[in-house]
Protein backbone atom coordinates (compact mmCIF):
# COMPACT_ATOMS: atom_id res chain seq x y z
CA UNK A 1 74.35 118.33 86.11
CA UNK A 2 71.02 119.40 87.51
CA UNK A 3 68.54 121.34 85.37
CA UNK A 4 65.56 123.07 87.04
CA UNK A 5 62.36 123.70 84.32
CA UNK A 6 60.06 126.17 85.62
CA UNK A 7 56.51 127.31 84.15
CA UNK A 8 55.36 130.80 85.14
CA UNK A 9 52.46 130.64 83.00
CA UNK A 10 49.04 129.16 83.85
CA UNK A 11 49.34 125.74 85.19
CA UNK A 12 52.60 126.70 86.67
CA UNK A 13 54.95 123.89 87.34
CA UNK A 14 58.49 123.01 88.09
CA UNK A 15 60.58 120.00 87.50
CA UNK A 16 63.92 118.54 88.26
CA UNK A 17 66.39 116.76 85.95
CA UNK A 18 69.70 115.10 86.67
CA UNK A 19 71.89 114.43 83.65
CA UNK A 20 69.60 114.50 81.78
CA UNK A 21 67.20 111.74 83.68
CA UNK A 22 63.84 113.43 84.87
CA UNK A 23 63.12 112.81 88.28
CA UNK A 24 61.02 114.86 89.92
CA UNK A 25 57.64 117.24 88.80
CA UNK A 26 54.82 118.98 90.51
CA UNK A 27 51.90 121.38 88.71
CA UNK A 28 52.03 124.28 90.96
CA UNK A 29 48.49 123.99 91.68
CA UNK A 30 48.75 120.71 93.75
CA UNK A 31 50.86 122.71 96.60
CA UNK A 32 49.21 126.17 96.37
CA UNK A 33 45.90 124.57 95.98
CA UNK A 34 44.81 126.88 93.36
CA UNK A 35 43.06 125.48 90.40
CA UNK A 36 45.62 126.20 87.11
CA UNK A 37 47.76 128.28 89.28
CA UNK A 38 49.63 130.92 87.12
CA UNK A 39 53.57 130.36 88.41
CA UNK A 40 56.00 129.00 90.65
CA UNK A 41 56.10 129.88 94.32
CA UNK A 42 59.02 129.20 96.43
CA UNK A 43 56.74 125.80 98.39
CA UNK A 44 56.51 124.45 94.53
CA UNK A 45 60.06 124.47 94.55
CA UNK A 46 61.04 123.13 97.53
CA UNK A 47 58.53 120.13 97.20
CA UNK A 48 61.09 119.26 94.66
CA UNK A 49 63.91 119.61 97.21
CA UNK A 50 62.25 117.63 99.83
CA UNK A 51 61.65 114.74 97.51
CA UNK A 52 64.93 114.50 95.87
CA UNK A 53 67.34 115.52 98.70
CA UNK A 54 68.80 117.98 96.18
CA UNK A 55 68.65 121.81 97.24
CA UNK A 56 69.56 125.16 95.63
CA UNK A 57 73.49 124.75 95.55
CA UNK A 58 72.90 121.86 93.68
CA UNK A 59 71.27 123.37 90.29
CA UNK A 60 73.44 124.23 87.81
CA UNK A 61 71.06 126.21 85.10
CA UNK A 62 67.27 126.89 85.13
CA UNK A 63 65.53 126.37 82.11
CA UNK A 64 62.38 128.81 81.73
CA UNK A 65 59.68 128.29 78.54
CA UNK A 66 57.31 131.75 79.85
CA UNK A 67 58.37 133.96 82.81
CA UNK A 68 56.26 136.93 84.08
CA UNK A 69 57.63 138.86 87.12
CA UNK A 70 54.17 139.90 88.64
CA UNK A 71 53.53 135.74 88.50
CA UNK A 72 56.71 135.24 90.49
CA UNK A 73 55.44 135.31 93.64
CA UNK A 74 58.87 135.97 94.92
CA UNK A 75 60.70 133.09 93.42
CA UNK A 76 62.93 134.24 90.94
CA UNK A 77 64.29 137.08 89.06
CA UNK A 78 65.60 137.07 85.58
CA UNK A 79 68.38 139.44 84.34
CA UNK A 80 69.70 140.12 81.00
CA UNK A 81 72.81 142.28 80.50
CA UNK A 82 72.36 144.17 83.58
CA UNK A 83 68.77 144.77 83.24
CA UNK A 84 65.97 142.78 84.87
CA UNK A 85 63.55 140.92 82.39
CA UNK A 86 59.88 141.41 83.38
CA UNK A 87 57.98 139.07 80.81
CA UNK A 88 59.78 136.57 78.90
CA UNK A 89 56.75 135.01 76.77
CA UNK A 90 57.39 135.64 73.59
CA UNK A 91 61.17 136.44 74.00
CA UNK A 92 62.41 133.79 72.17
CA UNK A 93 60.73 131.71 68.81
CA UNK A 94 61.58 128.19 67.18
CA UNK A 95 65.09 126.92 68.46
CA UNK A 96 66.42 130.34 69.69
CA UNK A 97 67.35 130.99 73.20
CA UNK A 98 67.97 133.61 75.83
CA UNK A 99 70.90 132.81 77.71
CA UNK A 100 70.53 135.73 81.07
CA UNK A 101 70.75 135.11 84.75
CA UNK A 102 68.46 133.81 87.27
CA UNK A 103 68.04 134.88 91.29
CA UNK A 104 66.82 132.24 93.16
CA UNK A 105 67.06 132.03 96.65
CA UNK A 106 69.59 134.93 96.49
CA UNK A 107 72.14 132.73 94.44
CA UNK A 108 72.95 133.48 90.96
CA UNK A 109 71.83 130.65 88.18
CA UNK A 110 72.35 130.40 84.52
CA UNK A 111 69.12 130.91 83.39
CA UNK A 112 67.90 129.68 79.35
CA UNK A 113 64.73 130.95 78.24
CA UNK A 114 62.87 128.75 75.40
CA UNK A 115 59.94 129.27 73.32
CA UNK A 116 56.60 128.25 74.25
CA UNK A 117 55.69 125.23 71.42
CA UNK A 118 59.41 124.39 71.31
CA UNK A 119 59.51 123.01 75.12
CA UNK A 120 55.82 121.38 74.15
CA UNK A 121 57.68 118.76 71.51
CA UNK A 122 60.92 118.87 74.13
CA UNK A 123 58.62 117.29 76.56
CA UNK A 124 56.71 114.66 74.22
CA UNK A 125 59.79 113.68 71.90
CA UNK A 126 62.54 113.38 74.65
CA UNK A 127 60.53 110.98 76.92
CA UNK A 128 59.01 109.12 73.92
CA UNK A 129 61.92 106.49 73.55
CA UNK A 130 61.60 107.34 69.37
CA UNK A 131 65.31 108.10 67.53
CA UNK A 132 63.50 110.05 65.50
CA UNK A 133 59.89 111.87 65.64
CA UNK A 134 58.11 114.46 63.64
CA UNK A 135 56.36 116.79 66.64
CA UNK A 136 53.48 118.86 66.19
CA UNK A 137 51.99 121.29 69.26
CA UNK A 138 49.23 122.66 69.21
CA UNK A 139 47.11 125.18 71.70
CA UNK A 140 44.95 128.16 71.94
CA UNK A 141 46.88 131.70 72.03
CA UNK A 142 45.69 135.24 71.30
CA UNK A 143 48.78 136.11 70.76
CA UNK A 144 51.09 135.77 67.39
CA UNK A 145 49.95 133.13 64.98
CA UNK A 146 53.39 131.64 65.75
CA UNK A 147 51.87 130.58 69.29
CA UNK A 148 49.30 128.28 68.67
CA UNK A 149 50.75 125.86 66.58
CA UNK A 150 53.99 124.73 65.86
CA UNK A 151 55.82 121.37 63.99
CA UNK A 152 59.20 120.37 64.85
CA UNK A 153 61.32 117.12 63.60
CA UNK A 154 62.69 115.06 66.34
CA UNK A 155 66.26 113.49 65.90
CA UNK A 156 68.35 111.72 68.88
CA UNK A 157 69.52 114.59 70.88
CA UNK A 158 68.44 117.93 68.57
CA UNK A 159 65.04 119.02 67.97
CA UNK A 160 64.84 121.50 65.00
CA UNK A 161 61.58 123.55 63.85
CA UNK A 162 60.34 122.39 60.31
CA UNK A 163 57.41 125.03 59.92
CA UNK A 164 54.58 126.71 61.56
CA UNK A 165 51.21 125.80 59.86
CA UNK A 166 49.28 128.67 61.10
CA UNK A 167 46.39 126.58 62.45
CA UNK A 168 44.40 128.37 64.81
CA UNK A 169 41.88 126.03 65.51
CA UNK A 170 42.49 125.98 69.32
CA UNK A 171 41.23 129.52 69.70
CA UNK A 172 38.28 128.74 67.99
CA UNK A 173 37.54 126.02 70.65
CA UNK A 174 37.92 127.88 73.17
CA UNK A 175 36.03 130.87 71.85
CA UNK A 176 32.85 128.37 71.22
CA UNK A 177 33.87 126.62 74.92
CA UNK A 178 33.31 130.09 76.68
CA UNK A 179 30.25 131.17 74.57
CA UNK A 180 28.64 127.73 75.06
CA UNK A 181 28.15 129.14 78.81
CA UNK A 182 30.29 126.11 79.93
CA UNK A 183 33.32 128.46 81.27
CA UNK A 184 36.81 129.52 80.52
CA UNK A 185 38.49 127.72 77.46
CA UNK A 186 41.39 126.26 79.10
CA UNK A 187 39.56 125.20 82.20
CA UNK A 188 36.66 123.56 80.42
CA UNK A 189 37.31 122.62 76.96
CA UNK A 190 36.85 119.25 78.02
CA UNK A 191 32.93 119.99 78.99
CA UNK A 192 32.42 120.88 74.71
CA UNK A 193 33.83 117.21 73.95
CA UNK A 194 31.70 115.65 76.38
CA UNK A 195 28.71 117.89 74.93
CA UNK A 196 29.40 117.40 71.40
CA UNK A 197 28.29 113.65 72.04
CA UNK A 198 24.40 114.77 72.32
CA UNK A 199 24.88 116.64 69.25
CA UNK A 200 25.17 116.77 65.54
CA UNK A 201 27.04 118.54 63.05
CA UNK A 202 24.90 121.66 61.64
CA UNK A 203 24.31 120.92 58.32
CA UNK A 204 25.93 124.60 57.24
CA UNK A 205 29.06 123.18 58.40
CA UNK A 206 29.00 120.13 56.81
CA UNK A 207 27.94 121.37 53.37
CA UNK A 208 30.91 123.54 52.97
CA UNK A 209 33.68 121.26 55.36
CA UNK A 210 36.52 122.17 53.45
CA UNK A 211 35.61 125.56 52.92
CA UNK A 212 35.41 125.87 56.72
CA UNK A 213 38.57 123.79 57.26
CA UNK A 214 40.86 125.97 54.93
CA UNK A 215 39.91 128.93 57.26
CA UNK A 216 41.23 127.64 60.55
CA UNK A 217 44.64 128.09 58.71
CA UNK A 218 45.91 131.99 58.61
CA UNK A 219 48.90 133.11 57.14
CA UNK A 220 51.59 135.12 59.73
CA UNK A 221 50.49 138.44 58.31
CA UNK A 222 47.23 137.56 57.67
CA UNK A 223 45.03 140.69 56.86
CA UNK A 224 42.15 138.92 58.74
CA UNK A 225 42.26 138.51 62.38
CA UNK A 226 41.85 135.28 63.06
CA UNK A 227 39.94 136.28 66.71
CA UNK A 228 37.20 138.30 65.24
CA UNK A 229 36.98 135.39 62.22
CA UNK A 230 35.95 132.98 65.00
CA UNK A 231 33.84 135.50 66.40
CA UNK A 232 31.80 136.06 63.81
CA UNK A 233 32.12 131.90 62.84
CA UNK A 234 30.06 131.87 66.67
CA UNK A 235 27.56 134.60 65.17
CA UNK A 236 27.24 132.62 62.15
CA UNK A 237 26.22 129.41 63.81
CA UNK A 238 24.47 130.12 66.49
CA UNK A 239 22.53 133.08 64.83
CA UNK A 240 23.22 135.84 67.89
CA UNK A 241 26.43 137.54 69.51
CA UNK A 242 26.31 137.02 73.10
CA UNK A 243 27.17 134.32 74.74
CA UNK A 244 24.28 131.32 76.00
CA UNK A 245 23.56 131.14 79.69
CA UNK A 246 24.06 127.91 81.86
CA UNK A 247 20.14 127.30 81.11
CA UNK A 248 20.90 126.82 77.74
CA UNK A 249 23.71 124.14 77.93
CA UNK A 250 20.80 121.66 77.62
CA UNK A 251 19.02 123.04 74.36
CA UNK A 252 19.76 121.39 70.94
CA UNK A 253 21.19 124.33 69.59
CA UNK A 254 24.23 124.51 72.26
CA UNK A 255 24.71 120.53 71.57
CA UNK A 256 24.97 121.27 67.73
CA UNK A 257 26.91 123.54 68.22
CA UNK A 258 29.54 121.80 70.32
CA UNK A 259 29.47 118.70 67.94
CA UNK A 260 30.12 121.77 65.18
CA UNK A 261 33.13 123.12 66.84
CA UNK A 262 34.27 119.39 67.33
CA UNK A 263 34.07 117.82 64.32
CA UNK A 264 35.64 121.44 62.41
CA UNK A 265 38.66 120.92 65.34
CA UNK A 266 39.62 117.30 64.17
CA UNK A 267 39.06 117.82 60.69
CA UNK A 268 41.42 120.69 60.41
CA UNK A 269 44.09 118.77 62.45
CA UNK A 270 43.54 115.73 60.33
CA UNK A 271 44.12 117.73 57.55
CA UNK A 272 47.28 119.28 59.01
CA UNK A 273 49.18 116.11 59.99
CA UNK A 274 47.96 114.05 56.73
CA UNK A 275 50.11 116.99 54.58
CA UNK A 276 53.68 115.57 56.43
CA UNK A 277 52.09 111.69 55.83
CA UNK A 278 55.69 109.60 55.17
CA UNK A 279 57.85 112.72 55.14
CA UNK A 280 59.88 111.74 58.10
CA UNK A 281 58.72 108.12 59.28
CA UNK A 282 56.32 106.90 61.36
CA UNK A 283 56.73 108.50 64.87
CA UNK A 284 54.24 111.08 65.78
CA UNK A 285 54.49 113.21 69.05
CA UNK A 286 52.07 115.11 69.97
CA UNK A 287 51.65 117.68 72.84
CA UNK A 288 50.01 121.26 73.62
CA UNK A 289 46.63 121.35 75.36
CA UNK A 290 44.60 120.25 72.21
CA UNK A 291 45.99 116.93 72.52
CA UNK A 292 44.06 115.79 75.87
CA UNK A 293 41.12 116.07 73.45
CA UNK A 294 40.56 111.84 72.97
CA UNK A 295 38.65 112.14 69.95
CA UNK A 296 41.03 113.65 67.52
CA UNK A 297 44.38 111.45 69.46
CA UNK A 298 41.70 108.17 68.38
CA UNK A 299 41.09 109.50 64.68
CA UNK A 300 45.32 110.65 64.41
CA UNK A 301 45.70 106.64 65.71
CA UNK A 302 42.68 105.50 62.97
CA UNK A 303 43.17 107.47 59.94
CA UNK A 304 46.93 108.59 59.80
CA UNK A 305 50.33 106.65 58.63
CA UNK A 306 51.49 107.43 62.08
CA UNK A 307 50.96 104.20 63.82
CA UNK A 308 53.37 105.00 66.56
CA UNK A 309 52.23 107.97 68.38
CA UNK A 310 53.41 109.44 72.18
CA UNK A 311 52.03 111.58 74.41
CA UNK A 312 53.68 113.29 77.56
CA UNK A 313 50.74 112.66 80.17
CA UNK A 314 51.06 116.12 80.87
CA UNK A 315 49.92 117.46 77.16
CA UNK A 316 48.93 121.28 78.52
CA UNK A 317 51.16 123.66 79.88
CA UNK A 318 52.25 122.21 82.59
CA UNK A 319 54.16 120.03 80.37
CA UNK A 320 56.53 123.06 79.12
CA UNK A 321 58.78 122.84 82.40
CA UNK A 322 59.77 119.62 81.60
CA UNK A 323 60.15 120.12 78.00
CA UNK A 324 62.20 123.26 78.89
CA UNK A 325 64.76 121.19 81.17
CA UNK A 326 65.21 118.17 78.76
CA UNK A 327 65.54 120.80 75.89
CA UNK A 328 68.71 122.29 77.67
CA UNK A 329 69.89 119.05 78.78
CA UNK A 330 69.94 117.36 75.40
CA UNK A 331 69.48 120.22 72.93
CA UNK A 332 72.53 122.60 74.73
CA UNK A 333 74.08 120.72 77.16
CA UNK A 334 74.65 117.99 74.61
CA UNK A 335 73.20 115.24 77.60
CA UNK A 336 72.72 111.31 76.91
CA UNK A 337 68.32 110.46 76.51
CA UNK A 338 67.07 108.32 78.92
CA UNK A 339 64.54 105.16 77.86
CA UNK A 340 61.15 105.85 80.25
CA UNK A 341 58.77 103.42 81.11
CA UNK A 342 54.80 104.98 81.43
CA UNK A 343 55.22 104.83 84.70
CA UNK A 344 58.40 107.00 84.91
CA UNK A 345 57.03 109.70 82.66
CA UNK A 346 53.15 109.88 84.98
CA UNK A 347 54.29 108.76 88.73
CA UNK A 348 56.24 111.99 89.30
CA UNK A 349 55.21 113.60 92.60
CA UNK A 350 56.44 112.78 96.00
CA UNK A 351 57.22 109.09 97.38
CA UNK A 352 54.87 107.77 99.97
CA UNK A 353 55.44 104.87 102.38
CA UNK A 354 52.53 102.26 101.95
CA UNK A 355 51.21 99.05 103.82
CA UNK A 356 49.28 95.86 101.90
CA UNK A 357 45.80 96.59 101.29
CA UNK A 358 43.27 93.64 101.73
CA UNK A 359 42.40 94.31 97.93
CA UNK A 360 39.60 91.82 97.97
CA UNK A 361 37.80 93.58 100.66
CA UNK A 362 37.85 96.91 98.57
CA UNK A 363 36.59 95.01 95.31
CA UNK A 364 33.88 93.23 97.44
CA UNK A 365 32.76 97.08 98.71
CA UNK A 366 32.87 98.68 95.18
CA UNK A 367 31.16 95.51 94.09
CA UNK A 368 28.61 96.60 96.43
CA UNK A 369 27.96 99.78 95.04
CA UNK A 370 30.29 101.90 97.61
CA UNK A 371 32.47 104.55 95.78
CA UNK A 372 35.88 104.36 97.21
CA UNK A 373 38.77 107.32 97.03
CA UNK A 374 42.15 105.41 96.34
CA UNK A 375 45.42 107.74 97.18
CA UNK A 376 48.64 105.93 96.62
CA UNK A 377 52.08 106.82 96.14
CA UNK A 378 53.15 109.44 94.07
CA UNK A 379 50.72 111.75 92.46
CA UNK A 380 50.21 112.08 88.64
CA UNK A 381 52.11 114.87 86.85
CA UNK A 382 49.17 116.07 84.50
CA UNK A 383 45.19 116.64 84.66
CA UNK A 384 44.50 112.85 84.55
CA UNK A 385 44.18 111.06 87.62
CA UNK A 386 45.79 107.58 86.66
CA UNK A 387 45.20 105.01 89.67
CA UNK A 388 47.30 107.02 92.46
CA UNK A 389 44.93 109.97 93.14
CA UNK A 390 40.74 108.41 91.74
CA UNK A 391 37.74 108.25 93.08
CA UNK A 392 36.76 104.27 91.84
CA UNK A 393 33.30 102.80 91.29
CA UNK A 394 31.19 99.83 89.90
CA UNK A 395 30.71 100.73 85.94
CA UNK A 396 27.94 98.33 86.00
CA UNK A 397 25.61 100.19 87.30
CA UNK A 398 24.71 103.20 85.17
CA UNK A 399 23.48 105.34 88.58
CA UNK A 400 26.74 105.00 90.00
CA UNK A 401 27.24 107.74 87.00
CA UNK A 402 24.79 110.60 88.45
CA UNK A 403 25.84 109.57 91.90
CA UNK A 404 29.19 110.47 90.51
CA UNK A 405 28.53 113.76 89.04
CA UNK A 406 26.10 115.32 91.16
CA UNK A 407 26.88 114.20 94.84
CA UNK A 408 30.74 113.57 94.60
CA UNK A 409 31.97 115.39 91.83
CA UNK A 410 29.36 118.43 91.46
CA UNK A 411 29.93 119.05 87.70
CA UNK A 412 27.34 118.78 84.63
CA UNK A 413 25.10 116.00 84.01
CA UNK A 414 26.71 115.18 80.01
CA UNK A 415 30.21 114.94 81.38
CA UNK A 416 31.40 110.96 81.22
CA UNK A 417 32.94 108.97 83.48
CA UNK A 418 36.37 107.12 82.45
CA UNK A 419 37.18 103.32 82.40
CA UNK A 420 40.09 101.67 83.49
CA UNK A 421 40.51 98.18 82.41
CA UNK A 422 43.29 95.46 82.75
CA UNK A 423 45.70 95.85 79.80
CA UNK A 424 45.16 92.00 78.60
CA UNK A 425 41.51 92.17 78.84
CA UNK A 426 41.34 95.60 77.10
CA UNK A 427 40.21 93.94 73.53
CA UNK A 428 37.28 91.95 74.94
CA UNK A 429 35.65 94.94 76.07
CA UNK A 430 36.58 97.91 74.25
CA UNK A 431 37.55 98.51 70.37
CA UNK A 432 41.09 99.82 70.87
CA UNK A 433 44.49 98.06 69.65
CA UNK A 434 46.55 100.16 71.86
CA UNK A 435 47.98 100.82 75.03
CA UNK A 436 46.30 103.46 76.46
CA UNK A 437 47.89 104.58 79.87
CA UNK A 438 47.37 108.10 79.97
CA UNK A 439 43.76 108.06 79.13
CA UNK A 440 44.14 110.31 76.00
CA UNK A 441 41.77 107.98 73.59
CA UNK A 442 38.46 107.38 73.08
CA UNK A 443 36.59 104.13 71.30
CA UNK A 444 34.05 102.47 70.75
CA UNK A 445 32.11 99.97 73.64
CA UNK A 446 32.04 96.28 73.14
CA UNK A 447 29.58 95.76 76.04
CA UNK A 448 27.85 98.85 76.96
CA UNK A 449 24.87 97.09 78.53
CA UNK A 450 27.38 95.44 80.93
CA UNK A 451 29.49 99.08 82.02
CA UNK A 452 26.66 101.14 81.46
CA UNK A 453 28.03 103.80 83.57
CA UNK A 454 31.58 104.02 81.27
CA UNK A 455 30.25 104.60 78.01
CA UNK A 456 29.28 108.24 76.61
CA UNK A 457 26.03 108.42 74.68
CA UNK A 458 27.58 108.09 71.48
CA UNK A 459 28.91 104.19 72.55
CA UNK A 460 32.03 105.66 73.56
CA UNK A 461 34.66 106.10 76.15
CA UNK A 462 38.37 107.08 77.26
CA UNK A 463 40.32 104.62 78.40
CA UNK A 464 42.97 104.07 80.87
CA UNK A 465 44.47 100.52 80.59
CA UNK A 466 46.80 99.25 83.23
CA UNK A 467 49.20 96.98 83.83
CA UNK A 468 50.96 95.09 86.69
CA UNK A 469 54.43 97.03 85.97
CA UNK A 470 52.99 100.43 85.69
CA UNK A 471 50.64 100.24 88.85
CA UNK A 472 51.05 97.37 90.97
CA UNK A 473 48.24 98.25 93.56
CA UNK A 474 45.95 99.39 91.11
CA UNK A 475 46.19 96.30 88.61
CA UNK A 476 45.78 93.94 92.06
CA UNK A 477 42.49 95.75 92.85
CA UNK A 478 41.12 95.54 89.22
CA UNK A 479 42.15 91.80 89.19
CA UNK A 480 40.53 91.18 92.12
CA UNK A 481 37.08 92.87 91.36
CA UNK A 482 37.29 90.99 87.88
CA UNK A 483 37.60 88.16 90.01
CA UNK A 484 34.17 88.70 91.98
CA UNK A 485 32.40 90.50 88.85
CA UNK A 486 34.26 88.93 85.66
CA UNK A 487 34.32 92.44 84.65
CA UNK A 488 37.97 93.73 84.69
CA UNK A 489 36.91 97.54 84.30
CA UNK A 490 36.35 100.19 86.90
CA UNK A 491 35.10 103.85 86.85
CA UNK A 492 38.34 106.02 87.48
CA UNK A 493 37.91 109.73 87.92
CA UNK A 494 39.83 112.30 89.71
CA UNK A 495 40.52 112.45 92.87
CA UNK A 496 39.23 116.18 93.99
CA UNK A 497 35.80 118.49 93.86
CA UNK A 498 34.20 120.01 91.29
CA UNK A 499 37.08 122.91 90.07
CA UNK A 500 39.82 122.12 92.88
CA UNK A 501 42.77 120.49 91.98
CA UNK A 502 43.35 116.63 92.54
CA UNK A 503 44.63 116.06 96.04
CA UNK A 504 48.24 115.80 96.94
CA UNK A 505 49.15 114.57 100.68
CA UNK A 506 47.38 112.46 103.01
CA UNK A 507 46.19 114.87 105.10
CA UNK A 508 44.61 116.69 101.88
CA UNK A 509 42.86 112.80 101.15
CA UNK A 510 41.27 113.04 105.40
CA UNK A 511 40.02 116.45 104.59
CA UNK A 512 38.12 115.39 101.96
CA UNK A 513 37.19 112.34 103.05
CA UNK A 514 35.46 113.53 106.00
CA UNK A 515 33.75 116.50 103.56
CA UNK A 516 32.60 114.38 100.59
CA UNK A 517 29.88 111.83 100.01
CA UNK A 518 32.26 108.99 99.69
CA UNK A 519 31.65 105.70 100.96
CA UNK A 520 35.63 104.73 101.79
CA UNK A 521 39.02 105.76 101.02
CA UNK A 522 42.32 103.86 100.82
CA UNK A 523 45.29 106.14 102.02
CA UNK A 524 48.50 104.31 100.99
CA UNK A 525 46.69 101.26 102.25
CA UNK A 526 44.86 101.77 105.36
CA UNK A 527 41.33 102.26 104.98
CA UNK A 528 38.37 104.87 106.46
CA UNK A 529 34.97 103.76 106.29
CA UNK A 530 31.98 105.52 107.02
């Protein structure tokens, strides 16, 4: 049986599974080259098609988590007793489903609509090789309180909803994210936590934490709307109503008040997950766009019972595709799990053929001080670039870090750069006890005077660790750059411009290549030079 998930939300994405096996994903903004893309054209889905050999005769059911007809683009139409559906967001809540019928193509599909934080845990608990799981989304809505946050309990095939904790904390990041001047919450969330480093907590927060804390949790008929309680939170803080301007990203006040916003955002999610502390077991999964935050995922890892914690790679909504698909293929259709390696769950885009790269010639250049693009294989399915689609540098010296940001990259000055380091060697230079192949922790530095240009002005950094089984051509570069350096880390950042998605084909890679300030690039192993 073949499942198609589709995502016709922001970061629009589609995914195919067979018998329950995942096999195929791509964010819709990789084809369309649209930065978060909202839906699914017909390209996204034939990209799918191409790679498998599978076409539309082939799929049996569609499996939809949001559907809006004007986001479309001419892809499919949803009916539901004789009646076409135009929005199918909030159609459908916990582990209830709309059954109606998809056209795609022009043929007629079985289509199963599920709710939003319900194909969040789908995607982390089904490809997180745990029995059983308690599952906990979280994200920013302004819609019912029921959409931000959501915990479900994980067990072999089913996945049931426990309760909804009504934290709203997500929207209150993303409120601070846009009034911080930095841009729109879900595009640049990740700008606050890099910010929040240069600050420090004001001291009203910290005076009165768990008065603050209890607030980020509202009630479903709450008489006080939680939007214009974080709007007037922003007033309270930062002592005015509008918004800061890009000039004042660099004051004090805009640091504090990221490091505010931070600090109130793990707290309350500590606080959350700590009240279901050895009421199912051990497993954690964790998904929703709040999760690619590293600090909180470090302190869940630090300061929790939950010792064994997953992550889908693709935490945001991207993500809800594939948790729609495996939902209907375990959940309804009653389909066998499948054990995934990292690997399996992150390499997801199209297969590439690929020569031998002299990797000692490409360590010797980054040695050098050259930053090197390195496209391989298939892309990432997520917002992290993971060794097939980075941009790789020397994290010893700490210029290679503005070089980064302001002639390659184009983004702010605060925002860090990301180490990759060989899985075995991982201890020696960084204080995590973990895997870490998604790049969804932070920790602290052993070194920092020897990878000045990995580590965040707090002493920390997010790391990717790598092995020989999860990236072959990746771990043979690192090893071979350790070799000349006897450091076994690298800078890895994404592969793409400042606010452009991260590059999909070869012919994207040339492009940019030829645009960018790069010194190199690898394309599935032959190498330009400038």
């Amino acid at each position: 049986m073949i499942v198609l998930g589709l995502n016709f939300a922001h970061d629009g994405s589609a995914c195919l599974v067979k018998d329950g096996k995942l096999l195929c994903a791509i964010s819709s903004e990789r084809v369309t080259r649209i930065k978060k893309f909202h839906g699914v054209t017909p390209e996204v889905i034939n990209y799918l098609f191409d790679e498998t050999g599978y076409g539309i005769n082939d799929v049996d059911a569609i499996a939809l988590s949001q559907y809006y007809l004007d986001r479309s683009n001419n892809t499919l139409k949803i009916f539901h007793e004789g009646k076409q559906i135009k929005d199918a967001i909030h159609a459908v809540f916990d582990n209830d489903y709309m059954k109606t019928e998809g056209l795609l193509f022009d043929k007629k599909i079985d289509t199963y609509i599920f709710s939003h934080h319900l194909c969040h845990c789908a995607s982390s608990f089904y490809t997180s090789n745990f029995d059983k799981a308690l599952c906990f989304s979280l994200d920013s809505s302004y819609g019912d309180i029921r959409s931000n946050s959501m915990y479900y309990f994980g067990n072999g095939k089913k996945l049931e909803v426990i309760e909804c904790p009504g934290l709203m904390i997500g929207v209150a990041y993303t409120i601070f994210t846009q009034n911080l001047g930095l841009g729109p919450g879900y595009l640049k969330a990740g700008s606050t936590m890099g910010l929040a480093a240069y600050g420090k907590p004001l001291p009203v927060l910290t005076k009165k934490l768990e008065e603050y804390i209890n607030k980020c949790f509202f009630e479903q008929f709450s008489k006080i709307d939680y939007r214009v309680y974080f709007k007037d939170l922003w007033k309270e803080w930062s002592g005015r109503e509008e918004k800061f301007d890009k000039s004042e990203i660099n004051s004090k006040l805009s640091m504090d008040l990221a490091a505010s916003i931070q600090l109130l955002f793990e707290e309350s999610i500590l606080k959350s997950i700590k009240s279901f502390d050895y009421k199912i077991n051990n497993n954690l999964c964790l998904s929703g766009g709040s999760f690619l935050n590293c600090n909180i995922n470090s302190r869940i890892i630090n300061e929790t019972n939950y010792k064994n914690v997953h992550h889908f790679p693709a935490c945001g909504d991207d993500g809800i595709a594939i948790g729609a698909a495996l939902y209907l293929s375990h959940n309804i259709f009653d389909q066998n799990r499948n054990n995934y390696s990292d690997k399996e769950i992150c390499y997801l885009g199209k297969k590439y053929n690929n020569i031998e790269v002299d990797y000692k010639y490409i360590a010797k250049l980054i040695s050098n001080n050259k930053i090197i693009g390195w496209f391989f294989g298939e892309s990432e399915f997520g917002p992290r670039a993971l060794g097939n689609r980075s941009i790789l540098a020397d994290p010893r010296n700490y210029h290679n870090r503005e070089l980064l940001n302001f002639y390659i990259k184009n983004r702010e000055w605060f925002r860090p750069f990301a180490p990759v380091v060989l899985e075995d060697e991982c201890d020696n230079w960084f204080d995590l006890n973990i895997k870490s192949p998604f790049m969804l922790y932070t920790c602290n530095v052993k070194n920092p005077n020897k990878i000045p240009a990995v580590t965040h002005v707090d002493n920390s950094a997010r790391v990717q660790t790598i092995n020989e089984n999860m990236n072959p051509q990746y771990f043979k570069l690192l090893t071979e750059f350790f070799k000349i350096t006897n450091v076994p880390v690298l800078i890895n950042t994404s592969l793409n411009g400042n606010g452009e998605p991260i590059l999909e084909t070869e012919e994207e890679a040339v492009e940019y290549f030829n645009n960018s300030n790069l010194d190199a690039i690898v394309i599935n192993g032959k190498i330009y030079e400038k």
